[in-house]
N, C-alpha and C. Protein backbone atom coordinates (compact mmCIF):
# COMPACT_ATOMS: atom_id res chain seq x y z
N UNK A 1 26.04 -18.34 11.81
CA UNK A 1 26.99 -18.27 10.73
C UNK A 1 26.49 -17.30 9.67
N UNK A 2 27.61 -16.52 9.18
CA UNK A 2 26.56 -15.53 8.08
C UNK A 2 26.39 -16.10 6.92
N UNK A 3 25.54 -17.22 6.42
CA UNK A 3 25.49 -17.95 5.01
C UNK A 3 23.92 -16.95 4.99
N UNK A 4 23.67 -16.20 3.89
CA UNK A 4 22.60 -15.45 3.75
C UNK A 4 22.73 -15.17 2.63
N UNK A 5 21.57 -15.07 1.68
CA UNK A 5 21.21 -15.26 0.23
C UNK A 5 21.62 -13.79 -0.39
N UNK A 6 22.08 -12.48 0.12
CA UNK A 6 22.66 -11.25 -0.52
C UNK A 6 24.19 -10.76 0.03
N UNK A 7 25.26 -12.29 0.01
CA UNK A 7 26.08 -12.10 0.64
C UNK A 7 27.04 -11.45 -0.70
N UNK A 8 28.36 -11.37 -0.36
CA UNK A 8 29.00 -10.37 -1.20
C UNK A 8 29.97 -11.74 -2.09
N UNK A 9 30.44 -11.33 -3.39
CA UNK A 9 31.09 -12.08 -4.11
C UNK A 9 32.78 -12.49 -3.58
N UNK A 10 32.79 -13.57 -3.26
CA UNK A 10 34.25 -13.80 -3.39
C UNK A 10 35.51 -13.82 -4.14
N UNK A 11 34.87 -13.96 -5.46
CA UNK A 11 35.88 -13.36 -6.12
C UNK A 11 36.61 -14.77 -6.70
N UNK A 12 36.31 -15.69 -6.16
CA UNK A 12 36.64 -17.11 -6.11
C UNK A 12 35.82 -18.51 -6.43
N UNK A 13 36.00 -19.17 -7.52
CA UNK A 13 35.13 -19.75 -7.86
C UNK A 13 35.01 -21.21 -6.96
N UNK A 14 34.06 -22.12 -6.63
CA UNK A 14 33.71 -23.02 -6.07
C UNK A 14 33.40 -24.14 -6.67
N UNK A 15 34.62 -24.76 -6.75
CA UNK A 15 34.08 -25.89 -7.77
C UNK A 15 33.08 -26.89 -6.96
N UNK A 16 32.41 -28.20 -7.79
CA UNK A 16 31.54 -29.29 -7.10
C UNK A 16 32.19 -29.89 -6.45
N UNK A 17 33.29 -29.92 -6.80
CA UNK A 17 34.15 -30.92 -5.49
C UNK A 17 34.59 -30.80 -4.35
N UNK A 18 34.19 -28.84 -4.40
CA UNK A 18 34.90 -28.42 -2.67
C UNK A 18 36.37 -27.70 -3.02
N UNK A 19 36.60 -27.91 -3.64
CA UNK A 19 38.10 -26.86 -4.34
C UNK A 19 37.99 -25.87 -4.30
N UNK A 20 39.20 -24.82 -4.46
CA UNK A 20 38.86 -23.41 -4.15
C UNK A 20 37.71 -23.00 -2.91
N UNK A 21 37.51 -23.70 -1.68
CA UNK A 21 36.47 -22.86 -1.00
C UNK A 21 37.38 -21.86 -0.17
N UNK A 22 36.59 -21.20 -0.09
CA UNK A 22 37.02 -19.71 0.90
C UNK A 22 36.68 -18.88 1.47
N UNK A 23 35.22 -19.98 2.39
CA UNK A 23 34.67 -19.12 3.40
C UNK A 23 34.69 -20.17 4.49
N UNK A 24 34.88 -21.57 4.62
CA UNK A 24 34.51 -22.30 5.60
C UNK A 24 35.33 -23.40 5.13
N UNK A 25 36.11 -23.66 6.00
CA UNK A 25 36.65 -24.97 6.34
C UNK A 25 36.20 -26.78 6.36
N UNK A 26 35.17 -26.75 7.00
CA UNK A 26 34.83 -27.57 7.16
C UNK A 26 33.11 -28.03 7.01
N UNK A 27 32.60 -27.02 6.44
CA UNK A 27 31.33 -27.26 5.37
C UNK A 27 31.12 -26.70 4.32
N UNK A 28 30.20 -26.98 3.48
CA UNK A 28 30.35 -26.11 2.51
C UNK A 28 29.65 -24.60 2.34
N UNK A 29 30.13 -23.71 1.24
CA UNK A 29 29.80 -22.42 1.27
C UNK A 29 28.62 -21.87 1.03
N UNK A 30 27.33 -22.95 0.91
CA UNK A 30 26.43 -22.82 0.81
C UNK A 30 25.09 -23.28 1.78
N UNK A 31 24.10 -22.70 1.80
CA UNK A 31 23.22 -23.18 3.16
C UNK A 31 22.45 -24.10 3.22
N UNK A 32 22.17 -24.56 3.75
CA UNK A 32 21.09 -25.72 4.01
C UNK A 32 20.05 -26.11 3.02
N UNK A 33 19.57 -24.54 3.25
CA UNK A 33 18.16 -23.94 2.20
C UNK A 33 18.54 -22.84 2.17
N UNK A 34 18.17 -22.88 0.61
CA UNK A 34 17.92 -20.74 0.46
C UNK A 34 17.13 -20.60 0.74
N UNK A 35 17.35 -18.78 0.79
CA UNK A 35 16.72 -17.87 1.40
C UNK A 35 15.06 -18.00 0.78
N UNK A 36 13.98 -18.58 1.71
CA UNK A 36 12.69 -18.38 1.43
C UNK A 36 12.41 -19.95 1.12
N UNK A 37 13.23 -20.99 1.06
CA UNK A 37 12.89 -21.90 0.86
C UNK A 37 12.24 -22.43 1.90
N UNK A 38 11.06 -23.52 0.73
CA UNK A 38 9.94 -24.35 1.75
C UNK A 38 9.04 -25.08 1.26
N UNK A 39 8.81 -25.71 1.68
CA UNK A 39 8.63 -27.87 1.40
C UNK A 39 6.68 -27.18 1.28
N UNK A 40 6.37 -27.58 -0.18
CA UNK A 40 5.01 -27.58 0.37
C UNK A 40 4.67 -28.42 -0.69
N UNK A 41 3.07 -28.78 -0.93
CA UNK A 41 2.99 -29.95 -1.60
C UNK A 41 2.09 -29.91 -2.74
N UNK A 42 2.63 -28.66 -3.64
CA UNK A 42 2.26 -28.10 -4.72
C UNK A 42 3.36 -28.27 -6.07
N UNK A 43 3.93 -27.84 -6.74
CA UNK A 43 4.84 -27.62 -7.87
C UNK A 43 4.45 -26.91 -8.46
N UNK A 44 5.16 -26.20 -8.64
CA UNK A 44 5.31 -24.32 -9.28
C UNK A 44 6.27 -24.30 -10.86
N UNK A 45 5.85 -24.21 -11.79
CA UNK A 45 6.94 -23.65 -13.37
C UNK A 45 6.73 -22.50 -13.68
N UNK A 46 8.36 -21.89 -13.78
CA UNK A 46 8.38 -20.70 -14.20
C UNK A 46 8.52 -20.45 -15.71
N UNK A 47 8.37 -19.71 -15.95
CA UNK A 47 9.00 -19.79 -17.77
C UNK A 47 8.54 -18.10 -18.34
N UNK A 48 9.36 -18.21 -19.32
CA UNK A 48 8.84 -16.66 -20.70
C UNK A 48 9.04 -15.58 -20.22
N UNK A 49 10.15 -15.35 -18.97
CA UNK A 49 10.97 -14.33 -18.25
C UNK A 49 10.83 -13.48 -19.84
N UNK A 50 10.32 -12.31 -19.37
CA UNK A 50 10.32 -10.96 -20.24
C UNK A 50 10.52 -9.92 -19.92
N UNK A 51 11.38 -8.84 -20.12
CA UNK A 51 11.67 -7.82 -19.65
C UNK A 51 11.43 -6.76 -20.82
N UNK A 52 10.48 -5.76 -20.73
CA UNK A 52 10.11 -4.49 -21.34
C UNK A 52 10.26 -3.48 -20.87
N UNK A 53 10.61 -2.11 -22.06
CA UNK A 53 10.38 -1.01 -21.55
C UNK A 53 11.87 -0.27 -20.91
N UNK A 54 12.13 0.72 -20.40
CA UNK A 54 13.73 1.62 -20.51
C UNK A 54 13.55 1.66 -18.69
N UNK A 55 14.92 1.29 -18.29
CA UNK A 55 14.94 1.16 -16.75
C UNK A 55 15.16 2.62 -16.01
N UNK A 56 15.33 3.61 -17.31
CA UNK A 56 15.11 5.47 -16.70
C UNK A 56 13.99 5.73 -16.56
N UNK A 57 12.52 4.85 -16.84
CA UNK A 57 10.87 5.18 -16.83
C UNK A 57 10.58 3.96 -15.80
N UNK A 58 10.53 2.50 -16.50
CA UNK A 58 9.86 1.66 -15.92
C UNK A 58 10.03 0.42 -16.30
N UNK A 59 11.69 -0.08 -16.23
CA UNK A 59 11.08 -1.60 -16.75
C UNK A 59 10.47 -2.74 -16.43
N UNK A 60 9.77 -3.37 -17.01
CA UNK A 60 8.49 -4.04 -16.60
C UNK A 60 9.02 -5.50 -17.52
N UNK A 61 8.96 -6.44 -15.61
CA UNK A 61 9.59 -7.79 -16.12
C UNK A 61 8.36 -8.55 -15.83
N UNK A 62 8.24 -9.33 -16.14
CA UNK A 62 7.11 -10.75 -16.44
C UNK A 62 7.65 -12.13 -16.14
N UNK A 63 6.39 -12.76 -15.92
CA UNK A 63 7.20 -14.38 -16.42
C UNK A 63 5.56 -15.37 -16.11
N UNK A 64 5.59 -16.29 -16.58
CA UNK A 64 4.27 -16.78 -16.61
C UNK A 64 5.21 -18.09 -15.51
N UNK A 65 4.02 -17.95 -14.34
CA UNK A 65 3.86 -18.95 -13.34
C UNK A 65 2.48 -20.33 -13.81
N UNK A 66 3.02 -21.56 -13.57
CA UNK A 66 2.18 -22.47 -13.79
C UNK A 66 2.02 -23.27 -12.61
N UNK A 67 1.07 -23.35 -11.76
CA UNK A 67 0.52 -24.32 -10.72
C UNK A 67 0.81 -25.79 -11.87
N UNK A 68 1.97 -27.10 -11.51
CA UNK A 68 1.42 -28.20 -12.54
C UNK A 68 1.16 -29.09 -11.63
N UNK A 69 0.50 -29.20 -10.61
CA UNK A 69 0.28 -30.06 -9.62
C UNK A 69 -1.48 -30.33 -9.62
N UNK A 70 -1.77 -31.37 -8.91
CA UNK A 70 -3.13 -31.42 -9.05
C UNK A 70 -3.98 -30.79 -7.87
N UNK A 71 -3.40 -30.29 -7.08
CA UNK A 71 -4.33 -28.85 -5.85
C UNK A 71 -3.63 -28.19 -5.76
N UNK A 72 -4.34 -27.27 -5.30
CA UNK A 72 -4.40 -25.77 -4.97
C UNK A 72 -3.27 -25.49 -4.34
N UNK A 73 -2.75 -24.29 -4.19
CA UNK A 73 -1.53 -24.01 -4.16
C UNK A 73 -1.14 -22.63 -3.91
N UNK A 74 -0.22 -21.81 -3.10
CA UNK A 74 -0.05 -20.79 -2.77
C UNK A 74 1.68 -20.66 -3.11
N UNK A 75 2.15 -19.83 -3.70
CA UNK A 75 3.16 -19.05 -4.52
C UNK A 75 3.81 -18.24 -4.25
N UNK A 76 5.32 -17.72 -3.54
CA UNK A 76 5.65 -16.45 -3.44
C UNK A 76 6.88 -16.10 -4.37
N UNK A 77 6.35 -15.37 -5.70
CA UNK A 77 7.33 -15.50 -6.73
C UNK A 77 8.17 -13.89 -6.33
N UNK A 78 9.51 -14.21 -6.53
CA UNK A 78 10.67 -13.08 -6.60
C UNK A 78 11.21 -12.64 -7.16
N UNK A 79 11.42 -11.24 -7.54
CA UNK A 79 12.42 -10.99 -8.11
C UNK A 79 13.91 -10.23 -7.39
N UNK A 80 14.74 -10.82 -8.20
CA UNK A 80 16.21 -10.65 -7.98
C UNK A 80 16.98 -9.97 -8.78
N UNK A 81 18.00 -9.17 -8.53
CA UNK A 81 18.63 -8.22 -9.94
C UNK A 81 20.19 -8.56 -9.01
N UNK A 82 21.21 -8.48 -9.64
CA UNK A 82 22.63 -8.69 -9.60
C UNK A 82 23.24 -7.33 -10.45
N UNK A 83 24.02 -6.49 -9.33
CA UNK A 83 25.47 -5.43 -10.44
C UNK A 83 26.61 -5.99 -10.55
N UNK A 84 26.69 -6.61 -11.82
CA UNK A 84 27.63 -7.12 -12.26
C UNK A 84 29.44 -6.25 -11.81
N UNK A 85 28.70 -4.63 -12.46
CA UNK A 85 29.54 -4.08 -12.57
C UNK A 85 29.81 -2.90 -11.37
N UNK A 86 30.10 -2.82 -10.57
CA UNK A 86 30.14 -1.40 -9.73
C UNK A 86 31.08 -1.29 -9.31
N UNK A 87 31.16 -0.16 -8.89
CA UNK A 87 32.89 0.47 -7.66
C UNK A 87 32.35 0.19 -7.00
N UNK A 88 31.53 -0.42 -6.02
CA UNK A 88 32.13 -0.97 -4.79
C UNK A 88 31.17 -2.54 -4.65
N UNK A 89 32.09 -3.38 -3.55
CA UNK A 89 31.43 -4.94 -3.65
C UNK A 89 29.89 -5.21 -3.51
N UNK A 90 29.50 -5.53 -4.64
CA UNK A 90 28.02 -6.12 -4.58
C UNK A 90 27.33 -7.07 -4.25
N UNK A 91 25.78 -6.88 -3.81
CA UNK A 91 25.45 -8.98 -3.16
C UNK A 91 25.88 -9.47 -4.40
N UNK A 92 25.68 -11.11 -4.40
CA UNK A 92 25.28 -11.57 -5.80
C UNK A 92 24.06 -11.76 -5.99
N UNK A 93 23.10 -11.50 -5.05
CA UNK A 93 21.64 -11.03 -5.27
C UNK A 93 21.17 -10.20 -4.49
N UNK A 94 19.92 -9.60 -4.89
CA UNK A 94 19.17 -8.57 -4.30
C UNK A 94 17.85 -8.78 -4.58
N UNK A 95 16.86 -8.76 -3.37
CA UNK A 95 15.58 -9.17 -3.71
C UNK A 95 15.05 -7.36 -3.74
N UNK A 96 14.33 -7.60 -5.00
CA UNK A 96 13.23 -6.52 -5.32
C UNK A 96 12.23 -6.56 -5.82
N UNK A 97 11.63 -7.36 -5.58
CA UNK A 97 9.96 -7.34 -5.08
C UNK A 97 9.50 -8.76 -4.92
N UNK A 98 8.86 -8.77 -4.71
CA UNK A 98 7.84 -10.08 -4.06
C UNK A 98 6.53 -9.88 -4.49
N UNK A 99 5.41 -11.21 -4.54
CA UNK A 99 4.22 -11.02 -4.96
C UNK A 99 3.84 -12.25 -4.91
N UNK A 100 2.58 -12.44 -3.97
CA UNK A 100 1.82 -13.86 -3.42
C UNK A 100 0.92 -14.20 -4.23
N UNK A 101 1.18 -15.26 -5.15
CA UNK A 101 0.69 -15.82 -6.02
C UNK A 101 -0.27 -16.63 -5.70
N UNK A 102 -1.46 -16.82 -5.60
CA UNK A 102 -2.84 -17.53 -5.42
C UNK A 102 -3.43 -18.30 -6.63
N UNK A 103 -3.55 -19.10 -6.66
CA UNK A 103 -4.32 -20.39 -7.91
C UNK A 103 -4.86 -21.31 -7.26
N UNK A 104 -6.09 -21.81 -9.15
CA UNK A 104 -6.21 -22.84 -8.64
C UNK A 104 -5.68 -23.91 -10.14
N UNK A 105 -4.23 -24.60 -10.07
CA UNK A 105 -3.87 -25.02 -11.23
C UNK A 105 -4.56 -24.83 -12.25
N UNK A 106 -3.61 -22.97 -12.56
CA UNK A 106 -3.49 -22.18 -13.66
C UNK A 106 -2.55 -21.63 -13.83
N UNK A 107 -2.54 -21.08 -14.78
CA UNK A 107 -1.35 -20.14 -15.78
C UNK A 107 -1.64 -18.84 -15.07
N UNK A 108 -0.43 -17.97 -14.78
CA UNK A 108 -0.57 -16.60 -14.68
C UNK A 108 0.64 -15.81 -14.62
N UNK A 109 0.87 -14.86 -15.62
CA UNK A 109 1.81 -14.15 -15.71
C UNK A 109 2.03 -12.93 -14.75
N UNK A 110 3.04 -13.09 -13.93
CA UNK A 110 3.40 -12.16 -12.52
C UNK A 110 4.41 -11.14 -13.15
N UNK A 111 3.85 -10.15 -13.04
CA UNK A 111 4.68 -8.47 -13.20
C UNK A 111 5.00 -7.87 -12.43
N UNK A 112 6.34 -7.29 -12.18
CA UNK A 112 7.02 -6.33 -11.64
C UNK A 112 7.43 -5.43 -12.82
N UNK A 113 7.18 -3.96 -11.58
CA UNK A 113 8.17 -2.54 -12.60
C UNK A 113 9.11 -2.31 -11.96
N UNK A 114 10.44 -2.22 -12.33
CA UNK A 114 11.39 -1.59 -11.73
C UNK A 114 11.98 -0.37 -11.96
N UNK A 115 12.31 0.45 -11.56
CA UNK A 115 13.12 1.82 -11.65
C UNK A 115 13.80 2.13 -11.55
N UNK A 116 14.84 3.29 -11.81
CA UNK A 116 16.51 3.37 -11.39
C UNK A 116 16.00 3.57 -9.52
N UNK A 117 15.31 3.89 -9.27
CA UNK A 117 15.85 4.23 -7.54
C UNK A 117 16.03 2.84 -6.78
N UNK A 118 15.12 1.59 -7.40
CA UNK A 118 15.47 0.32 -7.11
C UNK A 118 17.42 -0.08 -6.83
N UNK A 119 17.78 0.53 -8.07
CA UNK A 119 19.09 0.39 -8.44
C UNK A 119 20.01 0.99 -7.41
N UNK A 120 19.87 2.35 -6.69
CA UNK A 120 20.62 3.09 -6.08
C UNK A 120 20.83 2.57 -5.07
N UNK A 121 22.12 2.69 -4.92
CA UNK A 121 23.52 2.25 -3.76
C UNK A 121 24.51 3.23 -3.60
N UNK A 122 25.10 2.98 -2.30
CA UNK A 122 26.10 3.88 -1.71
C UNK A 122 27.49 3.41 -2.19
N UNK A 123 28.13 4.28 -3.49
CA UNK A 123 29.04 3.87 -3.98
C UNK A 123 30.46 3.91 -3.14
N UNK A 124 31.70 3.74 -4.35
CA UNK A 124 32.69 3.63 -3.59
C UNK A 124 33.28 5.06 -2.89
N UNK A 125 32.52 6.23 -3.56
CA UNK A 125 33.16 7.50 -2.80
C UNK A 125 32.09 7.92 -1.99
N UNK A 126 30.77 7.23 -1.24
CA UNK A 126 30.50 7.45 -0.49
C UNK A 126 29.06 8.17 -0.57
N UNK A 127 29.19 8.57 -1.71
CA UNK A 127 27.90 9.07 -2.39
C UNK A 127 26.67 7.89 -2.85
N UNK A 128 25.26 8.45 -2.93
CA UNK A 128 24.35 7.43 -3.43
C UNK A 128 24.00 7.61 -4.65
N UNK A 129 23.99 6.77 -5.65
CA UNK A 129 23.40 6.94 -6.68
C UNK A 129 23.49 5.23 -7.29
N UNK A 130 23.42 5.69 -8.74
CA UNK A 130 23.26 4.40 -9.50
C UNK A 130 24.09 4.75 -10.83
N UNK A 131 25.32 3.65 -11.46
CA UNK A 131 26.40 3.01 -11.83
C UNK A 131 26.20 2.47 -13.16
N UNK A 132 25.94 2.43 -14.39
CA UNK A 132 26.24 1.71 -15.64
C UNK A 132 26.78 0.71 -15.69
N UNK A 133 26.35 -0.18 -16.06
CA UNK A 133 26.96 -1.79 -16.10
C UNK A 133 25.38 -2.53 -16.34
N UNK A 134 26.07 -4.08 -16.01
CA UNK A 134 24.89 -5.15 -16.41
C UNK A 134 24.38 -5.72 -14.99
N UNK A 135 23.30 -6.09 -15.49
CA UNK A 135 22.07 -6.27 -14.50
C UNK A 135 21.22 -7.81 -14.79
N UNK A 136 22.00 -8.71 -14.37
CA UNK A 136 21.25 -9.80 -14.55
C UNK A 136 19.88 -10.16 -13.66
N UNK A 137 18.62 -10.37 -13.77
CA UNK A 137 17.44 -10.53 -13.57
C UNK A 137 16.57 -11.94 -13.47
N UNK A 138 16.88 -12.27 -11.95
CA UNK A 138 15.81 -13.48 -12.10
C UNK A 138 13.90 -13.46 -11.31
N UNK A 139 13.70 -14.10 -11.88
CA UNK A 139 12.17 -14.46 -11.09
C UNK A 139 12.15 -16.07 -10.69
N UNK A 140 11.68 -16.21 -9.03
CA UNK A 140 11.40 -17.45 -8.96
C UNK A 140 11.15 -17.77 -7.71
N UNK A 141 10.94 -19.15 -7.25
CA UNK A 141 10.65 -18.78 -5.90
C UNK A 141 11.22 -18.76 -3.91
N UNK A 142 12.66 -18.95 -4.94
CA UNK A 142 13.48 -19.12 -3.57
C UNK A 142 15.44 -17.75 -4.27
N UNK A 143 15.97 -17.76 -3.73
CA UNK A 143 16.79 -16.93 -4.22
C UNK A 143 17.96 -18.03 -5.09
N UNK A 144 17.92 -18.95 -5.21
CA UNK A 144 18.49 -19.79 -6.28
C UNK A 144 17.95 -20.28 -7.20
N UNK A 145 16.94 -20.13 -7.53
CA UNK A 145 15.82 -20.90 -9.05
C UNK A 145 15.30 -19.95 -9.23
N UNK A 146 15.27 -20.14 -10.71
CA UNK A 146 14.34 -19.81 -11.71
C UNK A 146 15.20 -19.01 -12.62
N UNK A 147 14.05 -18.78 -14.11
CA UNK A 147 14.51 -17.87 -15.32
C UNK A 147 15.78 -16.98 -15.13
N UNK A 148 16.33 -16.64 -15.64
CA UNK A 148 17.46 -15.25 -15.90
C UNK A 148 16.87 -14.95 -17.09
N UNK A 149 17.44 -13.57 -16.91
CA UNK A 149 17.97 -12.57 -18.28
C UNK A 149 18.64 -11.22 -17.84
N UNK A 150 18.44 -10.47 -17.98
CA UNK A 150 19.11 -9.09 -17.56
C UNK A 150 18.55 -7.58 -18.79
N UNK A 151 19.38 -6.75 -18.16
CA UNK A 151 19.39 -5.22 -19.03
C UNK A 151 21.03 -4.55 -19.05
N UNK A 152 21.17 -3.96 -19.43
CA UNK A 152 22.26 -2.75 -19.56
C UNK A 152 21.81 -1.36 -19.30
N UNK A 153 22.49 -0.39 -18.23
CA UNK A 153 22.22 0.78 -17.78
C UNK A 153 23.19 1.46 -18.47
């Protein structure tokens, strides 16, 4: 079935009760587990999502990861960016970058830089480039949790 974590927007909202669905009949429009999800026997907090710096050089997002469990623990924190705005249909996520987080219940703030070529897609006339609009931004460790914020291009 294609339920996959950079599928394209419907256009249609989904309420909790199953109303409005409009991809499946007879389950719901969402998967089992997201994308990257997995049972381990640690607990991970994200928090203080920060985004610095002009996305024509290098913007440089953050977020402080906390091991709050009492052992050791292994981490694969993500980041995700969403185009709100484009000519042509967008995921509602996009993974751009990854980074294997190692502790031993501690604090550590995980950085990514991003760039416009991150951004570039094959628009609606066929050409590649990258589009003005908003850019919402998460970090976390499956493609449904954690922090937001965003930028403007």
């Amino acid at each position: 079935m294609p339920i996959y974590y950079n599928h394209k927007n419907s256009g249609r909202l989904i309420a909790s009760n199953g109303e409005f669905r409009s991809r499946y009949a007879d389950l719901p429009s969402t998967p089992l587990f997201p994308f990257d999800y997995g049972l381990i026997y640690t607990s991970f907090k994200y928090g203080n999502l920060n985004l610095s710096g002009d996305i024509s050089k290098s913007l440089e997002i953050s977020a402080e990861v906390t091991n709050i469990s009492q052992r050791e623990g292994r981490e694969l924190v993500h980041l995700y960016i969403q185009d709100l705005v484009g000519s042509h249909n967008r995921p509602v996520r996009e993974l751009k970058g990854f980074y294997l987080y190692l502790q031993l219940s501690e604090s550590r703030r995980v950085t990514f830089q991003l760039g416009e070529e991150s951004l570039v897609f094959t628009r609606a006339d066929g050409t590649q480039g990258i589009e003005p609009g908003e850019y919402p931004v998460w970090m976390g460790p499956d493609s449904t949790r954690g922090p937001q914020s965003g930028f403007q291009l």
